[in-house]
PDB file of N, CA and C in Angstrom:
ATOM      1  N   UNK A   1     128.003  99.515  85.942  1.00  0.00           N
ATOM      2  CA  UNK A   1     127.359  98.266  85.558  1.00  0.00           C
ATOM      3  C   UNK A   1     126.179  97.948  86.473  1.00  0.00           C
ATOM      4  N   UNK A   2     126.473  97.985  87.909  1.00  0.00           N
ATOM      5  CA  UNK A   2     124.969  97.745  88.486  1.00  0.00           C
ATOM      6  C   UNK A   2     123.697  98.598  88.270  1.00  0.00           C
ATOM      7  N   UNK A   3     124.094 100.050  87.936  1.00  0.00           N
ATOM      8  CA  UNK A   3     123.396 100.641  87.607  1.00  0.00           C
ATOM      9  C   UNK A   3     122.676 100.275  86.381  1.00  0.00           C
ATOM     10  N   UNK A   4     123.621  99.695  85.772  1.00  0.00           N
ATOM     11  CA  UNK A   4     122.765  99.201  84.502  1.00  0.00           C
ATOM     12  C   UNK A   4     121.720  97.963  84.790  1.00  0.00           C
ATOM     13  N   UNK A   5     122.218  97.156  85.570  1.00  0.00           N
ATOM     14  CA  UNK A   5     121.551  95.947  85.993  1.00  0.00           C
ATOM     15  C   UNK A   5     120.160  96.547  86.646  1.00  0.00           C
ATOM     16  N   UNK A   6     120.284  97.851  87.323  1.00  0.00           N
ATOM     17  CA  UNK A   6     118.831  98.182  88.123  1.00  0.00           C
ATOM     18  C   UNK A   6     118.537  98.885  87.214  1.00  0.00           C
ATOM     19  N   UNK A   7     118.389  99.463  86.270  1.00  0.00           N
ATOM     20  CA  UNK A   7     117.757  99.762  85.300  1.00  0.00           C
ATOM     21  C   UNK A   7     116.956  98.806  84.182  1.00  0.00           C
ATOM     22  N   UNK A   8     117.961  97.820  83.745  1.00  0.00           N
ATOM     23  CA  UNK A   8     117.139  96.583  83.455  1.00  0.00           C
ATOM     24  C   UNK A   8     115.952  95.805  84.140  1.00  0.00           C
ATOM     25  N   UNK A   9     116.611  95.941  85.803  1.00  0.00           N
ATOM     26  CA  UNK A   9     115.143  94.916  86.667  1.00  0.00           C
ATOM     27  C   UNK A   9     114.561  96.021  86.549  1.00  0.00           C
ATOM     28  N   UNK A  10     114.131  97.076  86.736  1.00  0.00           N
ATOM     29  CA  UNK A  10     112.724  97.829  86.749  1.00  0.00           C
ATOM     30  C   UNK A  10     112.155  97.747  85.730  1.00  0.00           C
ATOM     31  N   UNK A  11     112.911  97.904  84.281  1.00  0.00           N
ATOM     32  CA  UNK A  11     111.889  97.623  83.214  1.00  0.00           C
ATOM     33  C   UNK A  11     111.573  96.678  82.848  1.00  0.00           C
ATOM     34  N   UNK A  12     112.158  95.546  83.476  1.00  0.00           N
ATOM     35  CA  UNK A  12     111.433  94.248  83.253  1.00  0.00           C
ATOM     36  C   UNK A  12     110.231  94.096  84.054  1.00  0.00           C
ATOM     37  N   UNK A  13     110.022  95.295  85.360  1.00  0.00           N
ATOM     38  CA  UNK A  13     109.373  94.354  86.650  1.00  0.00           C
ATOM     39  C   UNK A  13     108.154  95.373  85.550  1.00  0.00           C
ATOM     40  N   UNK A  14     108.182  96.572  85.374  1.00  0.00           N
ATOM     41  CA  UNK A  14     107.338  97.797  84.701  1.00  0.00           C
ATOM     42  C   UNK A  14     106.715  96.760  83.597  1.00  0.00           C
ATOM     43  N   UNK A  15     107.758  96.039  82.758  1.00  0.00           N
ATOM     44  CA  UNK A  15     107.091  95.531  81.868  1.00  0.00           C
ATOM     45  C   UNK A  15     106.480  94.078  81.982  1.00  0.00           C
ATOM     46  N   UNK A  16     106.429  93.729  83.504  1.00  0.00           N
ATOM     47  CA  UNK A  16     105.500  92.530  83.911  1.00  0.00           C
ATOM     48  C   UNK A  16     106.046  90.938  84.130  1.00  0.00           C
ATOM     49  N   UNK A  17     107.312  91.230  83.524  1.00  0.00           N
ATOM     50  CA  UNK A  17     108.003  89.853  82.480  1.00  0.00           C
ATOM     51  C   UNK A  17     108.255  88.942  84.179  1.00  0.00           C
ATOM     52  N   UNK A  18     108.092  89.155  84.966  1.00  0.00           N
ATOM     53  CA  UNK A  18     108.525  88.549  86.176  1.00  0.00           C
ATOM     54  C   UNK A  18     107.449  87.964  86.745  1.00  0.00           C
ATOM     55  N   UNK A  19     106.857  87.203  87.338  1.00  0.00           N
ATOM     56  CA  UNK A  19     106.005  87.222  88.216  1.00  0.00           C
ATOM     57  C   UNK A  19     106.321  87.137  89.528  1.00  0.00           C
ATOM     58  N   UNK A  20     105.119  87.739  90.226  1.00  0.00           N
ATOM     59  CA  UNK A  20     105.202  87.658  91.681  1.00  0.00           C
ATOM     60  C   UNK A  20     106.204  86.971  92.742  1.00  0.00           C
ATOM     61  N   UNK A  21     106.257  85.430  92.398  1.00  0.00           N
ATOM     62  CA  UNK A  21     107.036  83.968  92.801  1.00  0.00           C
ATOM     63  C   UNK A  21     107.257  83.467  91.824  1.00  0.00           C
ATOM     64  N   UNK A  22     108.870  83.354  91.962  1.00  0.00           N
ATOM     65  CA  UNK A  22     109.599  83.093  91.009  1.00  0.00           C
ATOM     66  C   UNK A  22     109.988  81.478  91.525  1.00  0.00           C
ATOM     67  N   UNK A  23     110.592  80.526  90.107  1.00  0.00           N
ATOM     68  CA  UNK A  23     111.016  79.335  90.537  1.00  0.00           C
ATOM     69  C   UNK A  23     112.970  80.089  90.813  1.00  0.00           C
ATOM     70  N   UNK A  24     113.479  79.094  91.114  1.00  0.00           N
ATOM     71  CA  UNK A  24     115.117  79.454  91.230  1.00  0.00           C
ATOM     72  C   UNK A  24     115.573  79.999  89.935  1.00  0.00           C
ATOM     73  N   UNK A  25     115.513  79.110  88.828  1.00  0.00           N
ATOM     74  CA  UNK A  25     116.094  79.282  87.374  1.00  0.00           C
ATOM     75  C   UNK A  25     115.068  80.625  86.985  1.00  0.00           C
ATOM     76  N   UNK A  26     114.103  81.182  86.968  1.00  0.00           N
ATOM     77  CA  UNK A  26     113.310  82.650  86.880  1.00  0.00           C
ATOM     78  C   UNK A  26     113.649  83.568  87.875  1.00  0.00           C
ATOM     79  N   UNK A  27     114.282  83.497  89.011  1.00  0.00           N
ATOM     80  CA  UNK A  27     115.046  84.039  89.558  1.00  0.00           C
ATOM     81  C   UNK A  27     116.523  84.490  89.493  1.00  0.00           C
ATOM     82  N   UNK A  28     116.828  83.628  89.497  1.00  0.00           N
ATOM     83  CA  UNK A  28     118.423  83.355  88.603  1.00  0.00           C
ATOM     84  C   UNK A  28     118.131  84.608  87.330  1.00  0.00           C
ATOM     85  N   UNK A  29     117.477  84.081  86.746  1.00  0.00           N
ATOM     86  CA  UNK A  29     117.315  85.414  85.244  1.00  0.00           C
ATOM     87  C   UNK A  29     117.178  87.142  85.847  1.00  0.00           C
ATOM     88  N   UNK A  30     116.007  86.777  86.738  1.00  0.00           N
ATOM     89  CA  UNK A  30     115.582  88.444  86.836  1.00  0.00           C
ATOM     90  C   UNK A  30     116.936  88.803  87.584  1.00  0.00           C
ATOM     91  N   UNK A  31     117.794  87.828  88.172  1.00  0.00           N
ATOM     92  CA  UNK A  31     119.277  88.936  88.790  1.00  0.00           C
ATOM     93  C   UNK A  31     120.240  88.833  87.826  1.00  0.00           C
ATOM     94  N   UNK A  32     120.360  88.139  86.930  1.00  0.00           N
ATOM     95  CA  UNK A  32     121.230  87.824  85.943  1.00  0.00           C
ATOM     96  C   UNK A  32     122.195  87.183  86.515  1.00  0.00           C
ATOM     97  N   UNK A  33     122.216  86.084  87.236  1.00  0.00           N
ATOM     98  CA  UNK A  33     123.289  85.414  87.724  1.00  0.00           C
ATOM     99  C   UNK A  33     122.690  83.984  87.295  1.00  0.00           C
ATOM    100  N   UNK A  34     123.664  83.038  87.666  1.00  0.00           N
ATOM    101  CA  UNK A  34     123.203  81.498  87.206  1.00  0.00           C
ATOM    102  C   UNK A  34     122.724  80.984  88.545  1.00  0.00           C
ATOM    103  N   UNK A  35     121.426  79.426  88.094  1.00  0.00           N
ATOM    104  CA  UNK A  35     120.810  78.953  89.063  1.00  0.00           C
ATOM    105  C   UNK A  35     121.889  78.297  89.697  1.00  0.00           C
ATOM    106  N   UNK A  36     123.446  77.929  89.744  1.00  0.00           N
ATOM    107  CA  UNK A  36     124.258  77.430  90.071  1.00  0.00           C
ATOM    108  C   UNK A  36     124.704  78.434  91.550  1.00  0.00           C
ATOM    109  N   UNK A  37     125.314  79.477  91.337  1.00  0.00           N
ATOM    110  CA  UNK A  37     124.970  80.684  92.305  1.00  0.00           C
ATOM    111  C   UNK A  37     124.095  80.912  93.181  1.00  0.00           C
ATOM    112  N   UNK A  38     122.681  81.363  92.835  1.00  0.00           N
ATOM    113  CA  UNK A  38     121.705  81.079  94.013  1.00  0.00           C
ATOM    114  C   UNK A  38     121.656  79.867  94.565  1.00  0.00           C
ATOM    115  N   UNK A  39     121.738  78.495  94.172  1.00  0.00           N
ATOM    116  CA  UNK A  39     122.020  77.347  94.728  1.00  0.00           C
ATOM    117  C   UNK A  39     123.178  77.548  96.114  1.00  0.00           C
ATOM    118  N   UNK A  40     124.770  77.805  95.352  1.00  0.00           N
ATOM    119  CA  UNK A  40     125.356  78.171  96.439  1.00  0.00           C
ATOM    120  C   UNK A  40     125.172  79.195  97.573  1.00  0.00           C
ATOM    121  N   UNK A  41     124.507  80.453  97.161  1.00  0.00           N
ATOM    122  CA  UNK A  41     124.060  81.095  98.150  1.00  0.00           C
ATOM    123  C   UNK A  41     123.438  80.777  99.278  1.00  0.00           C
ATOM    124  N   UNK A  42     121.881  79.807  98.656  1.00  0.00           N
ATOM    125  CA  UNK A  42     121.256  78.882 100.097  1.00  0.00           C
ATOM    126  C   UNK A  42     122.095  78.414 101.155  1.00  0.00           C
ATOM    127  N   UNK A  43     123.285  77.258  99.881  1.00  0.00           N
ATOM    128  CA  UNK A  43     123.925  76.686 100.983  1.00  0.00           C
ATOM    129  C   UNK A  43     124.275  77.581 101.935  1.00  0.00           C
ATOM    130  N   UNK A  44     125.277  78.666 101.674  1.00  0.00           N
ATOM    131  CA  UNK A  44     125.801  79.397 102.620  1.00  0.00           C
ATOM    132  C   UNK A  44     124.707  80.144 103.455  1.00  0.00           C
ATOM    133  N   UNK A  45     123.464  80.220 103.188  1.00  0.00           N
ATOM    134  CA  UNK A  45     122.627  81.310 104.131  1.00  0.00           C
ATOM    135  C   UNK A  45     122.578  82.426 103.741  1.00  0.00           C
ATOM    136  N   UNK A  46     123.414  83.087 102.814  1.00  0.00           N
ATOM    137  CA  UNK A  46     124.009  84.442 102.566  1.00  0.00           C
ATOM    138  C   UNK A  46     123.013  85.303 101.281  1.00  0.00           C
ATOM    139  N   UNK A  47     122.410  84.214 100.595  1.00  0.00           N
ATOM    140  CA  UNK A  47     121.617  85.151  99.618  1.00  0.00           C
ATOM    141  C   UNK A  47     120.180  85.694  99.900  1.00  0.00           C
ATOM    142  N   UNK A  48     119.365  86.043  98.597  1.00  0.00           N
ATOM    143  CA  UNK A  48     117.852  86.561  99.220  1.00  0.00           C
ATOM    144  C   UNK A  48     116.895  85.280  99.900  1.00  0.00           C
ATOM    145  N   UNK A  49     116.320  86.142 100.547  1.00  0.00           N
ATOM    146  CA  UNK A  49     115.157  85.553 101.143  1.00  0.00           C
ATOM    147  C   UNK A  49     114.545  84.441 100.139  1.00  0.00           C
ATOM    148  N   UNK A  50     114.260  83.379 100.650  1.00  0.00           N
ATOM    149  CA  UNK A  50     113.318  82.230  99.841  1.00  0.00           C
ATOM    150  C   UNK A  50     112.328  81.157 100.387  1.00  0.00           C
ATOM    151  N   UNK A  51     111.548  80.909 100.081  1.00  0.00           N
ATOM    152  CA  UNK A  51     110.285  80.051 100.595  1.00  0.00           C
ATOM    153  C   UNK A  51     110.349  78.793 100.181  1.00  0.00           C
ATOM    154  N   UNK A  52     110.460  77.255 101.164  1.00  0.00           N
ATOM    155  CA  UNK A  52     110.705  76.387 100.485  1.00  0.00           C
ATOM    156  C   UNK A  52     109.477  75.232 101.220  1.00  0.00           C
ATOM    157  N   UNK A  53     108.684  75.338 100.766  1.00  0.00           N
ATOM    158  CA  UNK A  53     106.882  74.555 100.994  1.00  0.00           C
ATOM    159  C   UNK A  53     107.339  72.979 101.008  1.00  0.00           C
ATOM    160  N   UNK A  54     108.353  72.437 100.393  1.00  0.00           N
ATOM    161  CA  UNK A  54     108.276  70.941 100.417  1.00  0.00           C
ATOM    162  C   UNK A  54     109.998  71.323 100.183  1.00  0.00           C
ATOM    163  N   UNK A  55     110.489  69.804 100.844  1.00  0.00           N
ATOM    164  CA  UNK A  55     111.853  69.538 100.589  1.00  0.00           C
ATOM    165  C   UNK A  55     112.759  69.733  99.133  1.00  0.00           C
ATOM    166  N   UNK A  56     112.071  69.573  98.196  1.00  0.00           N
ATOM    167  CA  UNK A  56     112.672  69.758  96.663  1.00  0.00           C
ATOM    168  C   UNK A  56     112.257  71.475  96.468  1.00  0.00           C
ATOM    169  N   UNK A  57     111.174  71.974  96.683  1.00  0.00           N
ATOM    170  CA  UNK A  57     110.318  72.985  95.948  1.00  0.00           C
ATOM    171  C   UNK A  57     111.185  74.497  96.677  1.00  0.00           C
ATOM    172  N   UNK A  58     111.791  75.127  95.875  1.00  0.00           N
ATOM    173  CA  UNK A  58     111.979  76.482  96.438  1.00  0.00           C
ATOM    174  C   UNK A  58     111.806  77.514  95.666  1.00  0.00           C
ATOM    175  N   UNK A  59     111.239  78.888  96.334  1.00  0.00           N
ATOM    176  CA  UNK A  59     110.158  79.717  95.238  1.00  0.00           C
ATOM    177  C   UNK A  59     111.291  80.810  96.170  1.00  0.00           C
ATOM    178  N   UNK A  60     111.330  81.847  95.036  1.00  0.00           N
ATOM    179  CA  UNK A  60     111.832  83.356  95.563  1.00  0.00           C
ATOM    180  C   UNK A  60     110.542  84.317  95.588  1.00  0.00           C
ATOM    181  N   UNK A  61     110.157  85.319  96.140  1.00  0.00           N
ATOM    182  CA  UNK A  61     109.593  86.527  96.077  1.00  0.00           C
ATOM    183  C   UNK A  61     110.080  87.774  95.577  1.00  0.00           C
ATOM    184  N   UNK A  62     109.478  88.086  94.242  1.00  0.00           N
ATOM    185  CA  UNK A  62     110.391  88.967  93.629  1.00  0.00           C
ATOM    186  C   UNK A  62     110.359  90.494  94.380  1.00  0.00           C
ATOM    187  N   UNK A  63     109.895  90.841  95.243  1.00  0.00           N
ATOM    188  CA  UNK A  63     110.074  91.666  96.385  1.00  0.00           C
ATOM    189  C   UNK A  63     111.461  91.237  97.172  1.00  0.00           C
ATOM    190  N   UNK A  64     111.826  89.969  97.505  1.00  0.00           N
ATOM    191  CA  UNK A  64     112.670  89.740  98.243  1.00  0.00           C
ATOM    192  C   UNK A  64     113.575  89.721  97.244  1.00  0.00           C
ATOM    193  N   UNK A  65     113.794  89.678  95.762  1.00  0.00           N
ATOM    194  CA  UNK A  65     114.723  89.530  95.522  1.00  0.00           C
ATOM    195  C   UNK A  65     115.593  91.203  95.011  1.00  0.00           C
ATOM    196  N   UNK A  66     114.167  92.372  95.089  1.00  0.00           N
ATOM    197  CA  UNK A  66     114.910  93.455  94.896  1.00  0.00           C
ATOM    198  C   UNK A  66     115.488  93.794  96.272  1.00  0.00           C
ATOM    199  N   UNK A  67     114.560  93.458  96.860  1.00  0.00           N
ATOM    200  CA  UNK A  67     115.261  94.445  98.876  1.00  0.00           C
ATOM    201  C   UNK A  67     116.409  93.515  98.653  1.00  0.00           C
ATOM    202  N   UNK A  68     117.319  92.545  98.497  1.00  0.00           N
ATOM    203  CA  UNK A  68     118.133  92.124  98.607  1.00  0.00           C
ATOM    204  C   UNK A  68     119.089  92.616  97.473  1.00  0.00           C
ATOM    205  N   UNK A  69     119.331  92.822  96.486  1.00  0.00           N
ATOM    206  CA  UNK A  69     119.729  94.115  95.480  1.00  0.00           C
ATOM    207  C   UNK A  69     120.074  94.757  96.104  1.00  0.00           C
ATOM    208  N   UNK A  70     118.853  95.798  97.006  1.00  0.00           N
ATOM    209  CA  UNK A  70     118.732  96.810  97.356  1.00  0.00           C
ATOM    210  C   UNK A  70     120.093  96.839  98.502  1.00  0.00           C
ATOM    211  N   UNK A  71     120.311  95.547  99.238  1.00  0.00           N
ATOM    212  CA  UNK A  71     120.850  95.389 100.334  1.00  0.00           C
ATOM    213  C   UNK A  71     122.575  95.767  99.737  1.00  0.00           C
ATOM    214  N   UNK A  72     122.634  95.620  98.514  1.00  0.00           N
ATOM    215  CA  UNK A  72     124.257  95.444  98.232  1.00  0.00           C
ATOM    216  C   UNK A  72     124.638  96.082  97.249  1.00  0.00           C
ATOM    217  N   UNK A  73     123.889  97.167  97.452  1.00  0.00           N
ATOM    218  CA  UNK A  73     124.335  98.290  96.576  1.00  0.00           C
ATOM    219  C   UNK A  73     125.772  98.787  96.916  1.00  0.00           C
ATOM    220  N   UNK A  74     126.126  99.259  95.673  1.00  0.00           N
ATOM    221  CA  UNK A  74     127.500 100.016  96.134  1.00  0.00           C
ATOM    222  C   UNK A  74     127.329 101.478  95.791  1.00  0.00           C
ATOM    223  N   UNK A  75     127.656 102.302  96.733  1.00  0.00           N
ATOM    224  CA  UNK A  75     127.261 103.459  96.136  1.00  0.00           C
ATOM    225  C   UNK A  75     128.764 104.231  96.091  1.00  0.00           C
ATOM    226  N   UNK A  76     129.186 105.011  94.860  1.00  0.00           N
ATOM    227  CA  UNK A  76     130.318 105.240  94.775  1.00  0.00           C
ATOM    228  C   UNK A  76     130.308 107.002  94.492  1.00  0.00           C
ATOM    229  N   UNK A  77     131.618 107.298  94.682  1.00  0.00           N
ATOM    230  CA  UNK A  77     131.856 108.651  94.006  1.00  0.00           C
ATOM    231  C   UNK A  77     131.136 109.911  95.378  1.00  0.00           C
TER     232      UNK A  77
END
């Protein structure tokens, strides 16, 4: 299954559908998890990297959000 999931983000990133800086909820999509999740992640400290310019406003880097993928791979077999 993750394999399938990194096969999906590349052809989405190949096919552009992402941009550069993502809001949370466009982030949330390109990992396929809910903005409810990355929310909890902040709290804990524990998820990808994110940029937050004003107290409400938080933007992901869709670079940061593959190296962080990248970070929790499972590699099996």
């Amino acid at each position: 299954m993750t394999h399938d999931l990194l096969a999906e983000l590349r052809s989405a990133i190949e096919a552009q559908q992402y941009p550069q800086i993502m809001t949370p909820a466009q982030a949330a999509d390109f990992l396929g998890v809910s903005d409810y999740y990355l929310l909890d992640l902040r709290k804990r400290k524990s998820g990808p990297a994110y940029s937050q310019p004003a107290s409400k406003i938080v933007r992901y880097m869709r670079d940061d959000l593959i190296a962080w993928m990248n970070e929790h791979r499972v590699i099996t077999g």
